[in-house]
PDB file of N, CA and C in Angstrom:
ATOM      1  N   UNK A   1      -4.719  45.651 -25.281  1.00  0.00           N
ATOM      2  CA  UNK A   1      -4.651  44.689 -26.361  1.00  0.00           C
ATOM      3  C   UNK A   1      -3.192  44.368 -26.659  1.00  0.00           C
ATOM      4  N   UNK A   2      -3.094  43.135 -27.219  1.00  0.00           N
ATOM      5  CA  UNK A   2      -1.398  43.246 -27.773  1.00  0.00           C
ATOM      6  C   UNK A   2      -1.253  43.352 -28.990  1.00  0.00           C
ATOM      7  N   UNK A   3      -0.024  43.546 -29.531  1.00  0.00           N
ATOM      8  CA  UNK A   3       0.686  43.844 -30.548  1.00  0.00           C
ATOM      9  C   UNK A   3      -0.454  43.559 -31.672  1.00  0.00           C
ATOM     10  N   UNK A   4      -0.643  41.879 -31.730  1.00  0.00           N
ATOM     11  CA  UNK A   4      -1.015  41.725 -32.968  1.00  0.00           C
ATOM     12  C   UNK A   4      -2.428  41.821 -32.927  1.00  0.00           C
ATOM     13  N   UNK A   5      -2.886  42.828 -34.156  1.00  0.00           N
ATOM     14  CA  UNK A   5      -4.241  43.574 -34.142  1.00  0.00           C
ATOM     15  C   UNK A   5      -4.716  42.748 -35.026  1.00  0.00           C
ATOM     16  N   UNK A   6      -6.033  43.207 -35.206  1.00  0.00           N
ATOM     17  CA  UNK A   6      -6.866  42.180 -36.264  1.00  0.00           C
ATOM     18  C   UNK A   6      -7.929  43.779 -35.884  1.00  0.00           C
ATOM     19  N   UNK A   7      -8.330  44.267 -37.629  1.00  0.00           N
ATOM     20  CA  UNK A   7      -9.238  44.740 -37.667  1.00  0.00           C
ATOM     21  C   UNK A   7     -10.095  44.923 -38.985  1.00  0.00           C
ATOM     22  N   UNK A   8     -11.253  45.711 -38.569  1.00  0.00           N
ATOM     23  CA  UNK A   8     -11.975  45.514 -39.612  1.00  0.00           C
ATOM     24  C   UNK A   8     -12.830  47.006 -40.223  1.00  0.00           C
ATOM     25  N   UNK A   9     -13.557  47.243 -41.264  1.00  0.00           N
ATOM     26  CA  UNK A   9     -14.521  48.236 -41.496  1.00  0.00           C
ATOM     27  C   UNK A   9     -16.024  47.660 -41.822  1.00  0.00           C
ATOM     28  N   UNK A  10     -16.901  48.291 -40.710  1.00  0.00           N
ATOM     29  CA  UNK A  10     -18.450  47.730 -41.673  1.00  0.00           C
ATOM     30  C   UNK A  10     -18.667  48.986 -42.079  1.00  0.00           C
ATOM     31  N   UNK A  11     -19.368  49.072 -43.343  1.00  0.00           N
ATOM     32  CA  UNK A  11     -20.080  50.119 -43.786  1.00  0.00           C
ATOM     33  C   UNK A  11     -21.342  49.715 -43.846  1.00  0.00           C
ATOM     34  N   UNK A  12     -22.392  51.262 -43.760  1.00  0.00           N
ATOM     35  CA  UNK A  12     -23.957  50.661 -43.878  1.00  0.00           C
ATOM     36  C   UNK A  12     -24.442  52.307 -44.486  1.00  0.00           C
ATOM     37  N   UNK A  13     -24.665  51.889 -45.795  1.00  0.00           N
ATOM     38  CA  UNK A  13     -25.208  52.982 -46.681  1.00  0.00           C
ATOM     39  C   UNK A  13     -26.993  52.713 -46.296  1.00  0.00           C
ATOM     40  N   UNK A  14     -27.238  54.422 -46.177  1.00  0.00           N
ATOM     41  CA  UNK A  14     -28.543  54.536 -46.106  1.00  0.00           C
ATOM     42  C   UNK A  14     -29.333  55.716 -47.198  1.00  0.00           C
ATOM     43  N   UNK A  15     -30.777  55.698 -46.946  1.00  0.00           N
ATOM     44  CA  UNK A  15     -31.372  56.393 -48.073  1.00  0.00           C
ATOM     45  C   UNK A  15     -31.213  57.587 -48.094  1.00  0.00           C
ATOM     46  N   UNK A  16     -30.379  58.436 -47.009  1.00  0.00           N
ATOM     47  CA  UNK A  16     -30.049  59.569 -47.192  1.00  0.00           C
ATOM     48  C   UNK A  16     -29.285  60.020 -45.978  1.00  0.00           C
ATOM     49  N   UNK A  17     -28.474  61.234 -46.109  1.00  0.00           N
ATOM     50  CA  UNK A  17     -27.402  61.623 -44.493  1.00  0.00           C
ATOM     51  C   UNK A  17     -28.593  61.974 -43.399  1.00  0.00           C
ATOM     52  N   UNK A  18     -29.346  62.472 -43.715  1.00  0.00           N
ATOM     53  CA  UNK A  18     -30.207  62.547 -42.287  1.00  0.00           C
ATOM     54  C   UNK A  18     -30.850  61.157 -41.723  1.00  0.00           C
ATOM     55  N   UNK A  19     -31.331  60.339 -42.487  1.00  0.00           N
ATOM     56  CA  UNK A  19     -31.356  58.839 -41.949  1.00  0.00           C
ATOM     57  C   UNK A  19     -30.052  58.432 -41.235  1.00  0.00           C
ATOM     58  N   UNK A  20     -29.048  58.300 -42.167  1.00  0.00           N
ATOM     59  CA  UNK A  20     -27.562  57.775 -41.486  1.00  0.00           C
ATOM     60  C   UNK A  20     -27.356  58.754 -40.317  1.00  0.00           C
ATOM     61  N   UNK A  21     -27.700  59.702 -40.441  1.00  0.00           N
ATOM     62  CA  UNK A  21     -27.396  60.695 -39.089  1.00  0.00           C
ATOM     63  C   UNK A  21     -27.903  60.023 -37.475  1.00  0.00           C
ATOM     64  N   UNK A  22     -29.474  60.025 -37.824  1.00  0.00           N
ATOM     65  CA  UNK A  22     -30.286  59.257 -37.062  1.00  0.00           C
ATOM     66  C   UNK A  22     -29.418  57.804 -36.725  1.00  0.00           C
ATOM     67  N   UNK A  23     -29.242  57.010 -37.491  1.00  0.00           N
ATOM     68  CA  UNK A  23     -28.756  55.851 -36.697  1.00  0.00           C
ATOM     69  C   UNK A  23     -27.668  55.862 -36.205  1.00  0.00           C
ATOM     70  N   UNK A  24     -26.462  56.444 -36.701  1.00  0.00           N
ATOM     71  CA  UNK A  24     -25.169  56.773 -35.897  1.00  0.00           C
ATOM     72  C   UNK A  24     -25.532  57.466 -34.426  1.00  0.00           C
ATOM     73  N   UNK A  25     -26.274  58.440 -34.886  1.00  0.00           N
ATOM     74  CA  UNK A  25     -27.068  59.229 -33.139  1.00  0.00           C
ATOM     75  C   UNK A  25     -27.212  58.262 -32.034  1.00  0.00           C
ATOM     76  N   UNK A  26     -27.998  57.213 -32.639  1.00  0.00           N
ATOM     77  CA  UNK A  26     -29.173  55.995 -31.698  1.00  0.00           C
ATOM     78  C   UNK A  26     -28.093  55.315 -31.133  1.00  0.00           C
ATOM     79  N   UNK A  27     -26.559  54.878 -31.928  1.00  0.00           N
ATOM     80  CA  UNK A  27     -25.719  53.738 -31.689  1.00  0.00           C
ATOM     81  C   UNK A  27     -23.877  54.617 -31.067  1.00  0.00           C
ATOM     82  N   UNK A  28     -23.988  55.793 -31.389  1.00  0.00           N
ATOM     83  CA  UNK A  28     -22.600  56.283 -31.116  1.00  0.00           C
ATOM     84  C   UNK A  28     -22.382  56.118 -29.550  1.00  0.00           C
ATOM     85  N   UNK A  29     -23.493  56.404 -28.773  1.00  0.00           N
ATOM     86  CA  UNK A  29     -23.315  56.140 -26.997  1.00  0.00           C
ATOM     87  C   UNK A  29     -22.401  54.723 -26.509  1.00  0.00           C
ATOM     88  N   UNK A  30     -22.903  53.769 -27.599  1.00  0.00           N
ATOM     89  CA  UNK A  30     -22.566  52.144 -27.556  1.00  0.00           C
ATOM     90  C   UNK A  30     -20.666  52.176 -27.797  1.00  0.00           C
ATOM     91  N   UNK A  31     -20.262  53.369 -28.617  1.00  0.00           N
ATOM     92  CA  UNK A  31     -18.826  52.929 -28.564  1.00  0.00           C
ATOM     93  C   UNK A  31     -17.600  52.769 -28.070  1.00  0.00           C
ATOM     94  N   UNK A  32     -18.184  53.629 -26.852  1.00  0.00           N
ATOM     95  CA  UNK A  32     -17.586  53.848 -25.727  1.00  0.00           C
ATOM     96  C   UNK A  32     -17.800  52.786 -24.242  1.00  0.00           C
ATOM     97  N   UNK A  33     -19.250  51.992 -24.408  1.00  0.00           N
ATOM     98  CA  UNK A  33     -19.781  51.651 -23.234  1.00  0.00           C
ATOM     99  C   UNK A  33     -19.913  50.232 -23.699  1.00  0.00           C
ATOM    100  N   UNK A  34     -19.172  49.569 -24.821  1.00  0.00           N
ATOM    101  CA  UNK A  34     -19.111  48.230 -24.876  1.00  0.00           C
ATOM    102  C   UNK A  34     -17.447  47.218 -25.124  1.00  0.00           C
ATOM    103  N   UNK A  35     -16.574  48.389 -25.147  1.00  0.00           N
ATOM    104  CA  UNK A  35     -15.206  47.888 -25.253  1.00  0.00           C
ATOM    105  C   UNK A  35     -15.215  46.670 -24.205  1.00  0.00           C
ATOM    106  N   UNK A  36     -13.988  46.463 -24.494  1.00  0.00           N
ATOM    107  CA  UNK A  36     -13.535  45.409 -24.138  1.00  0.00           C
ATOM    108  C   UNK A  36     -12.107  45.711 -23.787  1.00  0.00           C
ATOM    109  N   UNK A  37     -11.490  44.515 -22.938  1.00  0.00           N
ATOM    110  CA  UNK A  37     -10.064  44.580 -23.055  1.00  0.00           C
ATOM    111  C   UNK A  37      -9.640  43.969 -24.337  1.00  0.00           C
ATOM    112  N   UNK A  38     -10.146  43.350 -25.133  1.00  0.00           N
ATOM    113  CA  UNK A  38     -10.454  42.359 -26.594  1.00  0.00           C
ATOM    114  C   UNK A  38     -10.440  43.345 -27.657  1.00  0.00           C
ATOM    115  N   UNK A  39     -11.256  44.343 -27.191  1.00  0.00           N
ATOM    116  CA  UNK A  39     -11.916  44.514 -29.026  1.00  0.00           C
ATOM    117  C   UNK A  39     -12.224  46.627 -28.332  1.00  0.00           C
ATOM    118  N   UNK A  40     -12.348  47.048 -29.356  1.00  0.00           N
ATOM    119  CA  UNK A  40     -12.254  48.695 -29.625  1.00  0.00           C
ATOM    120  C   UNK A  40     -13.076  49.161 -30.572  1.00  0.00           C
ATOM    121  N   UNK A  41     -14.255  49.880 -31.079  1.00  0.00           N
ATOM    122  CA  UNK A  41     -15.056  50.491 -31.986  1.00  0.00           C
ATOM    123  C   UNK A  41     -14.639  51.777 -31.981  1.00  0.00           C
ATOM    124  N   UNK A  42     -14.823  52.279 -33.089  1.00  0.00           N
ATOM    125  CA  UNK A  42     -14.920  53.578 -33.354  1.00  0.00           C
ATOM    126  C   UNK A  42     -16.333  53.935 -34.582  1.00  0.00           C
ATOM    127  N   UNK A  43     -16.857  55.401 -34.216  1.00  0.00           N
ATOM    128  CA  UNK A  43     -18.061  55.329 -35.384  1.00  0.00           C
ATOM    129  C   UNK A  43     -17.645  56.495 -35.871  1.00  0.00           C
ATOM    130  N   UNK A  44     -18.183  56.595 -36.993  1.00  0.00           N
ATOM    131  CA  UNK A  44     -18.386  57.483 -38.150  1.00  0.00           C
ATOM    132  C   UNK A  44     -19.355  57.745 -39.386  1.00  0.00           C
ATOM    133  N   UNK A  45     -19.532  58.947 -39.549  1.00  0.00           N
ATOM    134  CA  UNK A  45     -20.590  59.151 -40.692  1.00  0.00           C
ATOM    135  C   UNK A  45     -19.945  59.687 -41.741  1.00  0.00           C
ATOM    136  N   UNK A  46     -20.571  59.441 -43.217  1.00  0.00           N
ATOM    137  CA  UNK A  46     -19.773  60.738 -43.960  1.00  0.00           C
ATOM    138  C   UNK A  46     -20.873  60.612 -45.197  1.00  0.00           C
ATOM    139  N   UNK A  47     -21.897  61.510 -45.155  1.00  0.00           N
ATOM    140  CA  UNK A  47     -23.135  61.389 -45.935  1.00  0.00           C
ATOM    141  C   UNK A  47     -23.494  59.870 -45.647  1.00  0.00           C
ATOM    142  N   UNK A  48     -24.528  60.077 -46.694  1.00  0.00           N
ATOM    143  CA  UNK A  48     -25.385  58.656 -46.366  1.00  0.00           C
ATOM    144  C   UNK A  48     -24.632  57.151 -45.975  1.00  0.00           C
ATOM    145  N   UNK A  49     -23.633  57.142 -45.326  1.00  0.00           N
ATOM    146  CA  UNK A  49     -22.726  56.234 -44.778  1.00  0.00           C
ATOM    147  C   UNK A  49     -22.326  56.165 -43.176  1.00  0.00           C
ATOM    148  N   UNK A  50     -22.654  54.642 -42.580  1.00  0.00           N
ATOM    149  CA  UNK A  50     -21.852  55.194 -41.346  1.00  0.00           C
ATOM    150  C   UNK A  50     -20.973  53.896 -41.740  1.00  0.00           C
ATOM    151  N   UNK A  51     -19.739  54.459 -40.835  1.00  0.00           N
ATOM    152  CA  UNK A  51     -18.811  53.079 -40.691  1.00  0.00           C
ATOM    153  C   UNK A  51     -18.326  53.174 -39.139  1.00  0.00           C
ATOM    154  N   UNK A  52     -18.488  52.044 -39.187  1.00  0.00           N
ATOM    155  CA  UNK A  52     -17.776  51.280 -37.656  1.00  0.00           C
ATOM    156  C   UNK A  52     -16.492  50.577 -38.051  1.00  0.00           C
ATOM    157  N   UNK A  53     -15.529  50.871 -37.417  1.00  0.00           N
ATOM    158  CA  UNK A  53     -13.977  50.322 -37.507  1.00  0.00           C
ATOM    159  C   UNK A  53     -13.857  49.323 -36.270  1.00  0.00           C
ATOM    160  N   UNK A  54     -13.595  48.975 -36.385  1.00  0.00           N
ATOM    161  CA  UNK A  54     -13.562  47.574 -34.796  1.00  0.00           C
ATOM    162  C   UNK A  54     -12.031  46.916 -35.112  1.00  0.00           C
ATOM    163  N   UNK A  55     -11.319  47.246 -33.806  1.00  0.00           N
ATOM    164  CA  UNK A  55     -10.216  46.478 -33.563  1.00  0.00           C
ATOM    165  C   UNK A  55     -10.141  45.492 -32.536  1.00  0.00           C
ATOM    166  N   UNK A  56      -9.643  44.230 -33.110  1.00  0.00           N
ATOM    167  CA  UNK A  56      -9.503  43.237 -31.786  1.00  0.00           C
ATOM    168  C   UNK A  56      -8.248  42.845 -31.729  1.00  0.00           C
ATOM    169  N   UNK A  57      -8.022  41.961 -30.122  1.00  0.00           N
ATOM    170  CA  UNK A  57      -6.779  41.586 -30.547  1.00  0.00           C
ATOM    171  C   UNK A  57      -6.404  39.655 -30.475  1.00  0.00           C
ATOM    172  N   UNK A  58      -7.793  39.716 -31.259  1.00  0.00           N
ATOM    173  CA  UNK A  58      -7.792  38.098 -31.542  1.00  0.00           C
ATOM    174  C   UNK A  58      -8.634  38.424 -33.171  1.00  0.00           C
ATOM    175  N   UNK A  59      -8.959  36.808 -33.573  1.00  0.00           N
ATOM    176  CA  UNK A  59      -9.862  36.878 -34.258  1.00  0.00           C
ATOM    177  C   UNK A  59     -11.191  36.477 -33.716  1.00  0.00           C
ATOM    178  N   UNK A  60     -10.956  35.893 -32.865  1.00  0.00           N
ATOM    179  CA  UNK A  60     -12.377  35.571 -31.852  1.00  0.00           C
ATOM    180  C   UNK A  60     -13.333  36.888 -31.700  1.00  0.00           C
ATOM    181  N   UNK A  61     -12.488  37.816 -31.240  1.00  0.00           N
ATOM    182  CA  UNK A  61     -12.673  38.894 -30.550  1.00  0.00           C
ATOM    183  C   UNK A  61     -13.697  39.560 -31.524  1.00  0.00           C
ATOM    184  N   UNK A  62     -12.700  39.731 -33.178  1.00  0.00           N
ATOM    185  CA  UNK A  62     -13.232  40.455 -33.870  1.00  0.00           C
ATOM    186  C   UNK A  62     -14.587  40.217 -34.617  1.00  0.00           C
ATOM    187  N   UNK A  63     -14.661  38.728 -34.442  1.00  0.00           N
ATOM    188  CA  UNK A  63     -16.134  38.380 -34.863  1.00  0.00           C
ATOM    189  C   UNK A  63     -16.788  38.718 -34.182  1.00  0.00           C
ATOM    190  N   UNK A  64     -16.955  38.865 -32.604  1.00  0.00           N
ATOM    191  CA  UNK A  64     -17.920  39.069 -31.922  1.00  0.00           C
ATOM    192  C   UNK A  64     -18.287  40.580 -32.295  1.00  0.00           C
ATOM    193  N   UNK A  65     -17.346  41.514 -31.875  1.00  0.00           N
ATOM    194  CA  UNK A  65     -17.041  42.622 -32.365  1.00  0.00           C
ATOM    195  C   UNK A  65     -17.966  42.742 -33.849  1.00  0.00           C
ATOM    196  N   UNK A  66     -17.292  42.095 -34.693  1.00  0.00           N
ATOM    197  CA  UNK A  66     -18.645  42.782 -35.790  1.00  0.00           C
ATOM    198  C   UNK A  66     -20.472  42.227 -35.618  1.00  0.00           C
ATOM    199  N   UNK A  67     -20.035  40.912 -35.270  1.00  0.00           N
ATOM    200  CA  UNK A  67     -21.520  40.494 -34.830  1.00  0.00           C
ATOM    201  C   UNK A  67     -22.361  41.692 -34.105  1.00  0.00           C
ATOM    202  N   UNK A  68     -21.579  41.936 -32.876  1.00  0.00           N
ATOM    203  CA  UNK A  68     -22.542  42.925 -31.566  1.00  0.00           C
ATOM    204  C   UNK A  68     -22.683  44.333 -32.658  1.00  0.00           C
ATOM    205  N   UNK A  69     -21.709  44.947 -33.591  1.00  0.00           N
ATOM    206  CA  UNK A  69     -22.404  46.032 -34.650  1.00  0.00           C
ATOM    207  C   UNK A  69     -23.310  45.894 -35.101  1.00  0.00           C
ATOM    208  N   UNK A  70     -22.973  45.256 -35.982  1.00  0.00           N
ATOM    209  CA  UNK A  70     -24.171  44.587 -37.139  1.00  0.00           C
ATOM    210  C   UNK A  70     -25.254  44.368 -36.564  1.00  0.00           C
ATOM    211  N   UNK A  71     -25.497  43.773 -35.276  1.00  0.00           N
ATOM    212  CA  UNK A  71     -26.984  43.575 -34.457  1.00  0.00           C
ATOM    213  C   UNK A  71     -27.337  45.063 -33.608  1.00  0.00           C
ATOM    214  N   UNK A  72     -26.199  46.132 -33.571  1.00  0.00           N
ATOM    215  CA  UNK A  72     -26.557  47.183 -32.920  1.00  0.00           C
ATOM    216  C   UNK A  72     -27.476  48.209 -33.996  1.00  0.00           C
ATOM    217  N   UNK A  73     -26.559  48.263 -35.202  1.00  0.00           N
ATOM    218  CA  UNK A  73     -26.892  48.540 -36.638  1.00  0.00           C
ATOM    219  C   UNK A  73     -28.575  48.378 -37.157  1.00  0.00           C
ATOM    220  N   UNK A  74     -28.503  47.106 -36.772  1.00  0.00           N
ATOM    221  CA  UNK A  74     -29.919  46.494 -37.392  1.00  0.00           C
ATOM    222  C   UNK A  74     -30.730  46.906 -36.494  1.00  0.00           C
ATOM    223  N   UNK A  75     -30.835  46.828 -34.979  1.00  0.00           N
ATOM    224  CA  UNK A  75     -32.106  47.238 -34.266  1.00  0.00           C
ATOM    225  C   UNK A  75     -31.996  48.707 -34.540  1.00  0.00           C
ATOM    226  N   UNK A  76     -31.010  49.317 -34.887  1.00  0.00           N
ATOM    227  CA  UNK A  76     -31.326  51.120 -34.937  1.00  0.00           C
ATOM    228  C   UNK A  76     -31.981  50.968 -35.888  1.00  0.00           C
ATOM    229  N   UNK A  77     -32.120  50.600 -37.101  1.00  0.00           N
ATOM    230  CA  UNK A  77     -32.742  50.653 -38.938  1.00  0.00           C
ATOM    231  C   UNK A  77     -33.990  50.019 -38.534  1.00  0.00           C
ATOM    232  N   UNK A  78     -34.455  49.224 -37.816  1.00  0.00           N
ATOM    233  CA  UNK A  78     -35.565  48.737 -37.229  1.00  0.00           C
ATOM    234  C   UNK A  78     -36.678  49.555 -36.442  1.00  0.00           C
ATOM    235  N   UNK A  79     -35.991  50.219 -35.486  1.00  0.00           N
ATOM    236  CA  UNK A  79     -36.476  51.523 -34.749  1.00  0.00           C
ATOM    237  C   UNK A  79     -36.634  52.475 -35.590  1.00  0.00           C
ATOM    238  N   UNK A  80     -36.222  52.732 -36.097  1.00  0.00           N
ATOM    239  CA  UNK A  80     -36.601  54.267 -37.334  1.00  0.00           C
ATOM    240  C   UNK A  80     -37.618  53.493 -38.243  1.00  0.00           C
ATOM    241  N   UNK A  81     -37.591  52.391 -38.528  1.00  0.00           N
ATOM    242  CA  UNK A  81     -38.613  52.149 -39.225  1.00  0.00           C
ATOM    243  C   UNK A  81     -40.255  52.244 -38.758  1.00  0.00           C
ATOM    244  N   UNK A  82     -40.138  52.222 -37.401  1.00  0.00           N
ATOM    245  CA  UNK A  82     -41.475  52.091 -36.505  1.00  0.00           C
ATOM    246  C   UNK A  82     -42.257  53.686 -36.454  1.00  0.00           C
TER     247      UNK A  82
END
C-alpha cells in the first residue's frame, strides 16, 4: 500500500460474548484470505463486540473493504440465526 492510508472501524454489538464469539469464529478465516494489495482487515472481539479495522490505500478501496465486511458480518448473523 502507499503512504497515504485511509482507514476505518466497524463495530457490531451482539446479544451476548458467546454469540459475538460465534460470528468472529465463522468470519476470522476471511482476514487473512481476502486482502488485497488495496485494502488490509484485521478482527477482533472484546465481549459482546466484534470490530473489524480495514485499511486501504484509496478511498475506493476502503468502501469496498467495508462493503465485503458488513456483507461477511451479515451472512454470519444470518447463519446463527438458522
Amino acid at each position: 500500500m502507499t503512504s497515504d492510508r485511509h482507514a476505518t472501524t466497524l463495530r457490531f454489538s451482539y446479544a451476548s460474548p458467546a454469540v459475538a464469539e460465534r460470528i468472529a469464529a465463522s468470519v476470522r478465516p476471511e482476514a487473512g484470505a481476502i486482502e488485497g494489495e488495496r485494502t488490509a482487515a484485521s478482527l477482533s472481539r472484546d465481549g459482546d463486540t466484534v470490530r473489524v479495522e480495514i485499511v486501504a490505500s484509496d478511498l475506493t478501496a476502503l468502501r469496498a473493504g467495508q462493503n465485503t465486511w458488513a456483507t461477511l458480518l451479515e451472512v454470519a448473523e444470518r447463519a446463527g440465526d438458522t
